[in-house]
Protein backbone atom coordinates (compact mmCIF):
# COMPACT_ATOMS: atom_id res chain seq x y z
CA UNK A 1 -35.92 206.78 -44.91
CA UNK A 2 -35.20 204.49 -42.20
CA UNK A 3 -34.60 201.63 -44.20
CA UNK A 4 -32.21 203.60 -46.16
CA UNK A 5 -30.30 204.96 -43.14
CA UNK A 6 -30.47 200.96 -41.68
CA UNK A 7 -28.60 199.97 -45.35
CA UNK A 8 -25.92 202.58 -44.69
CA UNK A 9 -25.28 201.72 -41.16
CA UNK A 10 -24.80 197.92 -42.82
CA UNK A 11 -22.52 199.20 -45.26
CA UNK A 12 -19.98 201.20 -42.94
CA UNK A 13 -20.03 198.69 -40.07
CA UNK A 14 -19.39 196.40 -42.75
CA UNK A 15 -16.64 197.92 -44.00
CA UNK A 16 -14.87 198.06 -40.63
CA UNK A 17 -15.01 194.04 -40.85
CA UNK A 18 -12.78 194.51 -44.69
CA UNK A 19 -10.58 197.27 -43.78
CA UNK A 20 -7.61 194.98 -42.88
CA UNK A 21 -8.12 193.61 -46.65
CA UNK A 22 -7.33 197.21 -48.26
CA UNK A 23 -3.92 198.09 -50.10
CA UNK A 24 -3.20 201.79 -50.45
CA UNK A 25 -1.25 202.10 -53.81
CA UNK A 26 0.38 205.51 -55.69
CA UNK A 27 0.68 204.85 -59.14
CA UNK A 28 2.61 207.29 -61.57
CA UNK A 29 1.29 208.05 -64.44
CA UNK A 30 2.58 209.53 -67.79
CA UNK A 31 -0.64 210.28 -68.76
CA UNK A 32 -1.06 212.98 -65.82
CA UNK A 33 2.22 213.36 -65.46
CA UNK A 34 2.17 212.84 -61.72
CA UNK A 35 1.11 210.37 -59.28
CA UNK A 36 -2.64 209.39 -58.36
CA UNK A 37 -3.60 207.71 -55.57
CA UNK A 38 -5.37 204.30 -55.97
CA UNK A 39 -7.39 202.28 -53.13
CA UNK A 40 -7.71 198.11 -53.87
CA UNK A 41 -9.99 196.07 -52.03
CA UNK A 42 -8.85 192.16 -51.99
CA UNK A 43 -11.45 189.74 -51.07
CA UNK A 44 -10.96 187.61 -48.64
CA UNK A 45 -9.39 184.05 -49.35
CA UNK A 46 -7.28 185.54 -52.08
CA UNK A 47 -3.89 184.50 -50.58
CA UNK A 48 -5.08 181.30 -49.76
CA UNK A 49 -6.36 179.94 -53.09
CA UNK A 50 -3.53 181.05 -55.48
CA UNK A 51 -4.82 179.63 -58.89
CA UNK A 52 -8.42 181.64 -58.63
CA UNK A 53 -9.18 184.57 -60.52
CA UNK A 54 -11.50 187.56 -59.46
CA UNK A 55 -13.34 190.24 -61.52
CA UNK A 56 -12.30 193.47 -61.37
CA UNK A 57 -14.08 196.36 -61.02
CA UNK A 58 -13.33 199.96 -61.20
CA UNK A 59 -14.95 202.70 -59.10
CA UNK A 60 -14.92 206.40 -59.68
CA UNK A 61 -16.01 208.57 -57.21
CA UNK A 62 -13.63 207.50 -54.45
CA UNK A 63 -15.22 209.83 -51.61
CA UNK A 64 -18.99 208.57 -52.37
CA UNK A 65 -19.04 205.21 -54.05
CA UNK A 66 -15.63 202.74 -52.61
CA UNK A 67 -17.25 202.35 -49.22
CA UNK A 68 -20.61 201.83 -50.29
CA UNK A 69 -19.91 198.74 -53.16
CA UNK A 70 -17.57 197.12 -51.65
CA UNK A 71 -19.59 196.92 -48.67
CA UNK A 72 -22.40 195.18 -51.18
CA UNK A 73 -19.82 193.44 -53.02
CA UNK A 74 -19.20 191.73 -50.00
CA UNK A 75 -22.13 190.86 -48.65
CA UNK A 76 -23.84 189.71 -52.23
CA UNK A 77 -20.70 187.65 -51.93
CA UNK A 78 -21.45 186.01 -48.94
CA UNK A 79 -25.14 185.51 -49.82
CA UNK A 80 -23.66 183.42 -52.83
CA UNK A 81 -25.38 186.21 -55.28
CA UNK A 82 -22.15 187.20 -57.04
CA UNK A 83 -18.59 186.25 -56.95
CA UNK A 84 -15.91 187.68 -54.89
CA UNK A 85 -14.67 190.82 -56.71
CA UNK A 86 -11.20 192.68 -56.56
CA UNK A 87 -11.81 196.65 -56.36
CA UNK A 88 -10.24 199.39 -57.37
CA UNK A 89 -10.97 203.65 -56.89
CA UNK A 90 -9.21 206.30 -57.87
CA UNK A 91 -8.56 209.34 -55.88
CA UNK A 92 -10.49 212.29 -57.73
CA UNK A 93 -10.96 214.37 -54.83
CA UNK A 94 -8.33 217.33 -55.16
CA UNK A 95 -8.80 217.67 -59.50
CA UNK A 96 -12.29 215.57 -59.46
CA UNK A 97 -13.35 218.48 -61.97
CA UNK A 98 -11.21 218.32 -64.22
CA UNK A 99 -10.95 214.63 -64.62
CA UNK A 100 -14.60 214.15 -65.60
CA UNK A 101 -15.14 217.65 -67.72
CA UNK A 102 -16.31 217.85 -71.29
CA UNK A 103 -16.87 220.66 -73.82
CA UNK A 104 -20.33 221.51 -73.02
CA UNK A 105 -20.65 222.81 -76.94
CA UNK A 106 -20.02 219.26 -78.18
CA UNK A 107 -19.86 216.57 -75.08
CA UNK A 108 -16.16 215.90 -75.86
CA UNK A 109 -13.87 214.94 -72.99
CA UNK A 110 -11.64 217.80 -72.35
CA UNK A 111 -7.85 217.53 -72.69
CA UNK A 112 -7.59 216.37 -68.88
CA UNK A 113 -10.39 214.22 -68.78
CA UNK A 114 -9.12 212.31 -71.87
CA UNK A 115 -5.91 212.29 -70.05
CA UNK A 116 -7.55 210.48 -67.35
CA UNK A 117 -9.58 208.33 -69.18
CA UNK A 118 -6.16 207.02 -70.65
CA UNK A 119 -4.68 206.58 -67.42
CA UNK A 120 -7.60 204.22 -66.52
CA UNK A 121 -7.65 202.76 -69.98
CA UNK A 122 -3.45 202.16 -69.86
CA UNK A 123 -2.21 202.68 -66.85
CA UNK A 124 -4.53 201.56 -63.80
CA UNK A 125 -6.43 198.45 -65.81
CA UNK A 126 -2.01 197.41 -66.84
CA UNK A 127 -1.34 197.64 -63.64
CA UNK A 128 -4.45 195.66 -62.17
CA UNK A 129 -4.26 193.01 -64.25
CA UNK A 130 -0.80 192.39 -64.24
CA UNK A 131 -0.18 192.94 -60.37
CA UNK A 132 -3.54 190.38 -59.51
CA UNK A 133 -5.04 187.63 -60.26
CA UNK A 134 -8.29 189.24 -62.47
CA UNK A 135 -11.01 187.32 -64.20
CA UNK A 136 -11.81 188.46 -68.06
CA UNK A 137 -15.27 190.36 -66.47
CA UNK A 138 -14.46 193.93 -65.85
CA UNK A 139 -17.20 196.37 -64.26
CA UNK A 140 -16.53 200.55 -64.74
CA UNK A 141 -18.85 202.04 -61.79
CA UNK A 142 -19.52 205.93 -61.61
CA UNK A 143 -22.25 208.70 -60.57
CA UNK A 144 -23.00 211.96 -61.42
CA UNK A 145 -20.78 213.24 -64.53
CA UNK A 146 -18.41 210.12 -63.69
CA UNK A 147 -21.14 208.40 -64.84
CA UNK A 148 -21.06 210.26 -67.75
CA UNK A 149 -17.24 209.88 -68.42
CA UNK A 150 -17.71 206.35 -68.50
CA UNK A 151 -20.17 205.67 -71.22
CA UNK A 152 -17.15 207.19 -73.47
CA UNK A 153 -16.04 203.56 -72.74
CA UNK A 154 -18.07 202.41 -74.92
CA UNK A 155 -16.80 203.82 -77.97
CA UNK A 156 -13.41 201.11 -77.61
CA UNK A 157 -13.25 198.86 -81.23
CA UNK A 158 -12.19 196.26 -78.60
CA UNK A 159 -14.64 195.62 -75.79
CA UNK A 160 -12.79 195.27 -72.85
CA UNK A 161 -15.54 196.19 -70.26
CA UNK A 162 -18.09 194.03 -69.24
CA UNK A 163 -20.30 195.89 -66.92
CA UNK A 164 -21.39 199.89 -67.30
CA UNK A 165 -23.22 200.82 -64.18
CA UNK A 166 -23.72 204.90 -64.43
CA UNK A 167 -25.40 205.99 -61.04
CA UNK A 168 -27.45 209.01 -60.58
CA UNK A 169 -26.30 209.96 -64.43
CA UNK A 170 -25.71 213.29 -65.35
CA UNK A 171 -25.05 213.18 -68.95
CA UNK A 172 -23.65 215.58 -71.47
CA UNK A 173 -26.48 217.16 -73.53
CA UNK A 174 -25.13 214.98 -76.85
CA UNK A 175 -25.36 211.87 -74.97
CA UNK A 176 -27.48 210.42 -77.61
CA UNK A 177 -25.58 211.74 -80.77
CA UNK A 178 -22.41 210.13 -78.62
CA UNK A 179 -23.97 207.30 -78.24
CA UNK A 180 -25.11 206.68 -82.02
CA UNK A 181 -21.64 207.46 -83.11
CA UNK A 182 -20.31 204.40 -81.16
CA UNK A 183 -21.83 201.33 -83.75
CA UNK A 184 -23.32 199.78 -80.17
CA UNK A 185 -24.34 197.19 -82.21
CA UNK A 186 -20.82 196.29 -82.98
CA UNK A 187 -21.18 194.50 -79.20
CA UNK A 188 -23.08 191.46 -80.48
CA UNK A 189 -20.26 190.19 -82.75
CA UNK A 190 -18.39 189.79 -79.51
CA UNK A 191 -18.25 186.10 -77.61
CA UNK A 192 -19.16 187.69 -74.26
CA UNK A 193 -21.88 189.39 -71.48
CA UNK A 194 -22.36 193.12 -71.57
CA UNK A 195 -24.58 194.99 -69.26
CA UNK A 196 -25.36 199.07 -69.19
CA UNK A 197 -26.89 200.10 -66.00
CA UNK A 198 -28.81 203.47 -65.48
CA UNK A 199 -30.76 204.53 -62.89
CA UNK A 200 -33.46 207.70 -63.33
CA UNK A 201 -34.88 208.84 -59.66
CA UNK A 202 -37.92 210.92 -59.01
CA UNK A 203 -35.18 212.95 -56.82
CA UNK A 204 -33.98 214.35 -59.93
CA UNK A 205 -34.96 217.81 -61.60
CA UNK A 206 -37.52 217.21 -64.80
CA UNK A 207 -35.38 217.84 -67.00
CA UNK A 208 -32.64 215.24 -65.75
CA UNK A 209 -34.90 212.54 -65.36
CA UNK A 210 -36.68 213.14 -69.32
CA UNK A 211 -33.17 212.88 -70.37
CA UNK A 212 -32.13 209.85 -68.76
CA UNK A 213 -35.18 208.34 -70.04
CA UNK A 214 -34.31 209.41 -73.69
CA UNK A 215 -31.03 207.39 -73.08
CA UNK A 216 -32.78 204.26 -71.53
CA UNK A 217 -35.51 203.87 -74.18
CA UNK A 218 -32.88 204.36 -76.94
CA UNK A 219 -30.54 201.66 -75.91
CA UNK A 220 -33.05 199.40 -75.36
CA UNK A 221 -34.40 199.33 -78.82
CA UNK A 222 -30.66 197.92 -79.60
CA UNK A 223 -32.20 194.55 -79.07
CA UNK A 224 -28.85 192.70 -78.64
CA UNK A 225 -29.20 189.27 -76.27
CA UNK A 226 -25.51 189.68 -75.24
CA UNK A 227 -25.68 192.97 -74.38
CA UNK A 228 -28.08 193.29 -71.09
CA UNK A 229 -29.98 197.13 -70.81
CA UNK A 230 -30.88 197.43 -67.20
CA UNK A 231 -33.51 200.65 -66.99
CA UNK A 232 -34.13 201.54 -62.98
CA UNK A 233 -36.77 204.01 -61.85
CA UNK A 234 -36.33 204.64 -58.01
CA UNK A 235 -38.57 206.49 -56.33
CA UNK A 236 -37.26 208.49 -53.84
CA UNK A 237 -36.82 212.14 -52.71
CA UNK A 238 -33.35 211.88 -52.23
CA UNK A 239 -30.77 211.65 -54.90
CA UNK A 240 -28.14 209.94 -51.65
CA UNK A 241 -30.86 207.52 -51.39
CA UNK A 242 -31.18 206.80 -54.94
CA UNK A 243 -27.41 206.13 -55.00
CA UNK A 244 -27.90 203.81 -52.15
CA UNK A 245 -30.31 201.53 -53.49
CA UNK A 246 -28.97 201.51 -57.32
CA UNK A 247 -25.94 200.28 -56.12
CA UNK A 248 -27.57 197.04 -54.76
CA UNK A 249 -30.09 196.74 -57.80
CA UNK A 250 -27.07 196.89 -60.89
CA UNK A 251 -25.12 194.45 -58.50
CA UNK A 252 -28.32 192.09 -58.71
CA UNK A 253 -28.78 192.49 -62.51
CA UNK A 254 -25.15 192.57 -63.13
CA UNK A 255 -24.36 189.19 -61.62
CA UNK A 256 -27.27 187.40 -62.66
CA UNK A 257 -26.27 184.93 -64.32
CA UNK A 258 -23.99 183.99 -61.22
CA UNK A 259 -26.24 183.42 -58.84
CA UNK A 260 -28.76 180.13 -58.71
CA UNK A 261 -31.47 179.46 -60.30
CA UNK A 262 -34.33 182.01 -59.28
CA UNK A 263 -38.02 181.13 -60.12
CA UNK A 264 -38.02 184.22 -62.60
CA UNK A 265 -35.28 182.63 -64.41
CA UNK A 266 -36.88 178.64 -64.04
CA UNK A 267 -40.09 180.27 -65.63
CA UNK A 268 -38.36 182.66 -68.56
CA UNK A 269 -36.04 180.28 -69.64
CA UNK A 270 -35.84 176.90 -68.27
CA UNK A 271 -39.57 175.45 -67.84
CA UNK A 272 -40.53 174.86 -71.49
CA UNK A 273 -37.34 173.50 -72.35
CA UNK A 274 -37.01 169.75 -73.38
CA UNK A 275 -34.83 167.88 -71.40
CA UNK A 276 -31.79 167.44 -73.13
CA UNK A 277 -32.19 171.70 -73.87
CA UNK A 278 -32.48 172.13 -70.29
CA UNK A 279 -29.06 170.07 -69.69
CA UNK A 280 -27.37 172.41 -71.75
CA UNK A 281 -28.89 175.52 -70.05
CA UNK A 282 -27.41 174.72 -67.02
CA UNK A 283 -24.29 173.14 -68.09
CA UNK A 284 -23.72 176.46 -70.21
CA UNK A 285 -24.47 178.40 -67.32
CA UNK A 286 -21.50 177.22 -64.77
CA UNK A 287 -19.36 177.42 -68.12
CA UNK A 288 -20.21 180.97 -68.61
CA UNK A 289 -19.72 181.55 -64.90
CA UNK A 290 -15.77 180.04 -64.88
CA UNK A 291 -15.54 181.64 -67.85
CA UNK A 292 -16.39 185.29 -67.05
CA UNK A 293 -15.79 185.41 -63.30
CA UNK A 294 -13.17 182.70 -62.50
CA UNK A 295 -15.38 180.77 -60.01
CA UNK A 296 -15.67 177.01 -60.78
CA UNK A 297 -18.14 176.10 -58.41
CA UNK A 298 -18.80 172.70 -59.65
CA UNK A 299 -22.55 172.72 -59.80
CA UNK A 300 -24.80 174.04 -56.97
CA UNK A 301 -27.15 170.98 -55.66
CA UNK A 302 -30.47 174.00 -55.96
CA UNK A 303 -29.72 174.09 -59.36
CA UNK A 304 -29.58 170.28 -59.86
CA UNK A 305 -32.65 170.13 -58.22
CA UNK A 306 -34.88 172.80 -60.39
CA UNK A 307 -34.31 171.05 -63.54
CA UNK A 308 -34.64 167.60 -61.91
CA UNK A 309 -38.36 167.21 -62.36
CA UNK A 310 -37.90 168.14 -66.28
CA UNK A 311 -35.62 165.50 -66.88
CA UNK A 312 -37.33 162.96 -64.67
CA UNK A 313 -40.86 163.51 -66.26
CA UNK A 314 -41.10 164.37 -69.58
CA UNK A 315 -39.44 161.64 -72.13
CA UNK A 316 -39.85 159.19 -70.44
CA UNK A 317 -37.04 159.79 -67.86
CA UNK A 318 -34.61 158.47 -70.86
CA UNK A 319 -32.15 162.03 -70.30
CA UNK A 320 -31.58 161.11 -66.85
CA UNK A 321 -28.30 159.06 -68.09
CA UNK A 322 -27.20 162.73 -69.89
CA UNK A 323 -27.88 164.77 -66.92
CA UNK A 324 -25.65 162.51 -64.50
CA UNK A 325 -22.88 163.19 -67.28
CA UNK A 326 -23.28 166.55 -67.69
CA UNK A 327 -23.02 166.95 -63.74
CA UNK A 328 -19.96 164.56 -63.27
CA UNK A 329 -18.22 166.78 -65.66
CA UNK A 330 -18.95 170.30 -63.87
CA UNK A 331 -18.70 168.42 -61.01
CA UNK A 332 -16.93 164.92 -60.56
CA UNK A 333 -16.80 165.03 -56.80
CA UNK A 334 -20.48 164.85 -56.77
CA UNK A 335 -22.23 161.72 -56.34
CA UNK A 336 -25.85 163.39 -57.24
CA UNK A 337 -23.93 162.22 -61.02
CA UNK A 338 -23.95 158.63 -60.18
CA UNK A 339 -27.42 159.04 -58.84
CA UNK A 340 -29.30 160.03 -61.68
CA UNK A 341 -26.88 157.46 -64.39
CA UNK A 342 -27.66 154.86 -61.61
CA UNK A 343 -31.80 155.69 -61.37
CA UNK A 344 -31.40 155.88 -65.43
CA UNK A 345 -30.08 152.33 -64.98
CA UNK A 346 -32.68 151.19 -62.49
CA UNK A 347 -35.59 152.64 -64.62
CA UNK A 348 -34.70 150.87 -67.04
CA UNK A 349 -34.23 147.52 -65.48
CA UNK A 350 -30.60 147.45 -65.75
CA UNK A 351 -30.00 146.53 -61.95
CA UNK A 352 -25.98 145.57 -62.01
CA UNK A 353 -25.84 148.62 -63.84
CA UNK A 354 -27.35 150.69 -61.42
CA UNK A 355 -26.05 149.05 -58.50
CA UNK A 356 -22.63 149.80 -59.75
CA UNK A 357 -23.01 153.58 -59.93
CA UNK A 358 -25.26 153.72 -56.51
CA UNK A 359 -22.04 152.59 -55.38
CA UNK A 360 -19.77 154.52 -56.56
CA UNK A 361 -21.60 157.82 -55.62
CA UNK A 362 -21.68 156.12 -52.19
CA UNK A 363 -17.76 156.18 -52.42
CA UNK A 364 -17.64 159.35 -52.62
CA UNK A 365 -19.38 160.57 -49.81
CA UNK A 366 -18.62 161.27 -46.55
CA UNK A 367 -19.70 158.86 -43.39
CA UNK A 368 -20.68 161.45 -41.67
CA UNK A 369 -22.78 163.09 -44.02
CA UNK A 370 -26.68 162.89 -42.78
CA UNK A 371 -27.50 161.64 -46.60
CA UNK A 372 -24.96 159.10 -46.55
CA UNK A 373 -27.44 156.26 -45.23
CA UNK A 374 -30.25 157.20 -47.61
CA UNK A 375 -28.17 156.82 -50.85
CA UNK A 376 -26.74 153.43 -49.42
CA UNK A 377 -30.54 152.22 -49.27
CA UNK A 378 -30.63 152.47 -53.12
CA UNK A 379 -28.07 150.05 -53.23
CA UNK A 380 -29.74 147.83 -50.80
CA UNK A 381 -33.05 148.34 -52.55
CA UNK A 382 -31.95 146.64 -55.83
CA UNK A 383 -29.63 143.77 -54.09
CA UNK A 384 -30.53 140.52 -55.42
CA UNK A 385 -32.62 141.85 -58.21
C-alpha cells in the first residue's frame, strides 16, 4: 500500500513539472452535435525539433486516467523506455454514461455511444493528426466500461490503432461473441505492431475476474506474431491500485520494442542467432522504431555492444565488416562503424586498410571525449605494420 501511495505521489508531483506543456482545446463536433472538451499533453522539445513526429495516444476516462499516464509517459520517457508521446483525453465527466453505454441484451453500443465512438474515430483522431506532428503508432487507453468501448475498435477493416490497453475491464457479457465477429485474424495481413492489453486483479468480484480470463485465454490462442496479447494478473485488494500499476506494466509491454536491448530479449531472440541474422535483428529493430514512433535514434552504443561478442566470435569474426555497415547506416555519425570495418581490416591483416578507417572514426570524435585517446591508440598500434 505504501508503495502504491509513493507511485501516486510521483505521478501528481510529476505532473506539476508538465502542466505548463498542456493545451486546453473545445472541439465541435457533428457527431454530438455540440462541443466536447479535449485536454493535449505536448512533450517537451516539440517546438524545438520541428521535423519529429510523436505517437499519439488517446485516453478515456479524463477524471481518472490523463494525470496518471502522462505522468508515466513521461518518466518512461526520460528513462529512455519509450518515446515521447503526444496525449489526448476527452472530457466524459458530465454525459460519461452515456458515451460508453451498450444494449445490455446484445453488447451493442447505444445510439450515443456510437455517436461518440465516431467523434473519436472522425473528429478528434482528424483533428490530432492534422493539427500535430503524430507518428503512424496510435494507443486507445480506457478502464472500466471505457475499456470496454474500446475493444469495438477493433472491429475497423482498416487498422488504424496500434495499441489497446483496457484497464480494470468491465466488459459487456457478449464480449467474446463481439470479439469472434471481428475476423482478429484479419490483423496479421497488416505490415505493422499490434498490442491488446488487459489486466484481471484479485480486487475484482469472481465473476469479473472469470470473465476477463475467458477474454485473455481466447485471444491468446490467436497466435498472430504481429499482434502482441499482453495477459496481467495483479494482485491487489484494491481495484485504484490495480489501475495504478497496469498503467506502468502495458506502458512496458507496449513500448518494448523501443527500449534497448534487455537480457530477456538478448536470450529469446538474439543469442542463437548467427551473426549476419543478428545484424539484421538489430538493424530491423531501429527501423521499426523510426518507423512506428518517429524517433531516429541512430543506434544506442548498449545495443551495439550486446550483439558485439556474436559477431566477434562465432565465424570467425568475418561479419565484423557487415556490422560496421549496418551501424554507419543507422548511424553515420558514429565512429563505433569505422571501428569494427577497421578491426575487420586488422584481423585480417589488411593494416592500410584498417588504419584508414581507425582514422576516420577518430575524425569524428570529439577531443574532449574521454574515449578519444583510446581509439587513437588503434591507429598507433598498427603504424608501420
Amino acid at each position: 500500500m505504501i508503495k502504491n501511495s509513493l507511485t501516486l505521489l510521483f505521478i501528481l508531483f510529476s505532473f506539476c513539472g508538465f502542466s505548463q506543456k498542456m493545451i486546453q482545446k473545445s472541439l465541435e463536433s457533428t457527431f454530438l452535435n455540440s462541443s466536447r472538451n479535449i485536454s493535449i499533453y505536448i512533450p517537451e522539445g516539440y517546438e524545438k525539433d520541428t521535423t519529429k513526429n510523436y505517437p499519439l495516444t488517446i485516453v478515456l476516462d479524463e477524471e481518472y486516467l490523463f494525470d496518471a499516464y502522462v505522468g508515466n509517459a513521461v518518466l518512461f520517457a526520460k528513462k529512455d523506455k519509450a518515446p515521447k508521446q503526444i496525449v489526448v483525453s476527452i472530457s466524459m465527466e458530465d454525459t460519461k454514461g452515456a458515451d460508453i453505454s451498450f444494449d445490455i441484451n446484445s453488447g451493442q453500443l447505444t445510439s450515443t455511444a456510437q455517436n461518440f465512438y465516431n467523434f473519436i474515430r472522425d473528429e478528434v483522431l482528424f483533428y490530432m493528426e492534422s493539427t500535430y506532428r503524430t507518428s503512424p503508432f496510435i494507443t486507445m487507453v480506457g478502464q472500466g466500461y471505457s475499456a470496454n468501448l474500446i475493444t469495438h475498435f477493433l472491429q475497423e477493416d482498416t487498422a488504424f490503432i496500434n495499441s489497446f490497453i483496457c484497464i480494470n475491464p468491465s466488459f459487456s457479457d457478449f464480449i467474446g461473441s463481439e470479439l469472434q465477429s471481428y475476423n482478429l485474424l484479419k490483423f496479421a495481413k497488416e505490415d505493422n505492431t499490434f498490442y491488446f492489453y488487459t489486466n484481471n486483479s484479485t480486487s475484482f468480484s469472481a465473476d469479473k475476474q472469470i470473465q476477463i480470463d475467458q477474454v485473455q485465454k481466447g485471444v491468446s490462442t490467436l497466435g498472430m506474431k504481429n499482434f502482441n496479447v499482453i495477459n496481467d494478473v495483479i494482485s491487489t485488494s484494491s481495484s485504484v491500485s490495480a489501475m495504478s500499476e497496469a498503467i506502468p506494466r502495458a506502458l512496458t509491454k507496449v513500448f518494448e520494442v523501443y527500449s534497448e536491448i534487455t537480457k530477456e530479449e538478448f536470450d529469446k531472440n538474439i543469442k542463437d542467432l548467427a551473426p549476419l541474422d543478428a545484424i539484421s535483428y538489430l538493424e530491423n529493430k531501429y527501423l521499426e522504431i523510426q518507423f512506428l514512433f518517429g524517433s531516429d535514434l541512430g543506434i544506442r552504443k548498449n545495443d551495439i555492444y550486446a550483439i558485439e561478442n556474436i559477431i566477434t566470435e562465432k565465424e570467425n569474426g568475418d561479419r565484423l565488416r557487415d556490422f560496421g555497415k549496418m551501424i554507419l547506416k543507422l548511424f553515420p555519425s558514429s565512429p563505433l562503424g569505422d571501428y569494427y570495418i577497421g578491426k575487420y581490416y586488422e584481423t585480417g591483416k589488411m593494416y592500410k586498410k584498417a588504419i584508414k578507417q581507425y582514422k576516420i572514426g577518430y575524425g569524428k570524435m570529439d577531443p574532449s571525449d574521454p574515449n578519444a585517446d583510446a581509439f587513437y591508440e588503434n591507429i598507433l598500434r598498427l603504424d608501420g605494420q
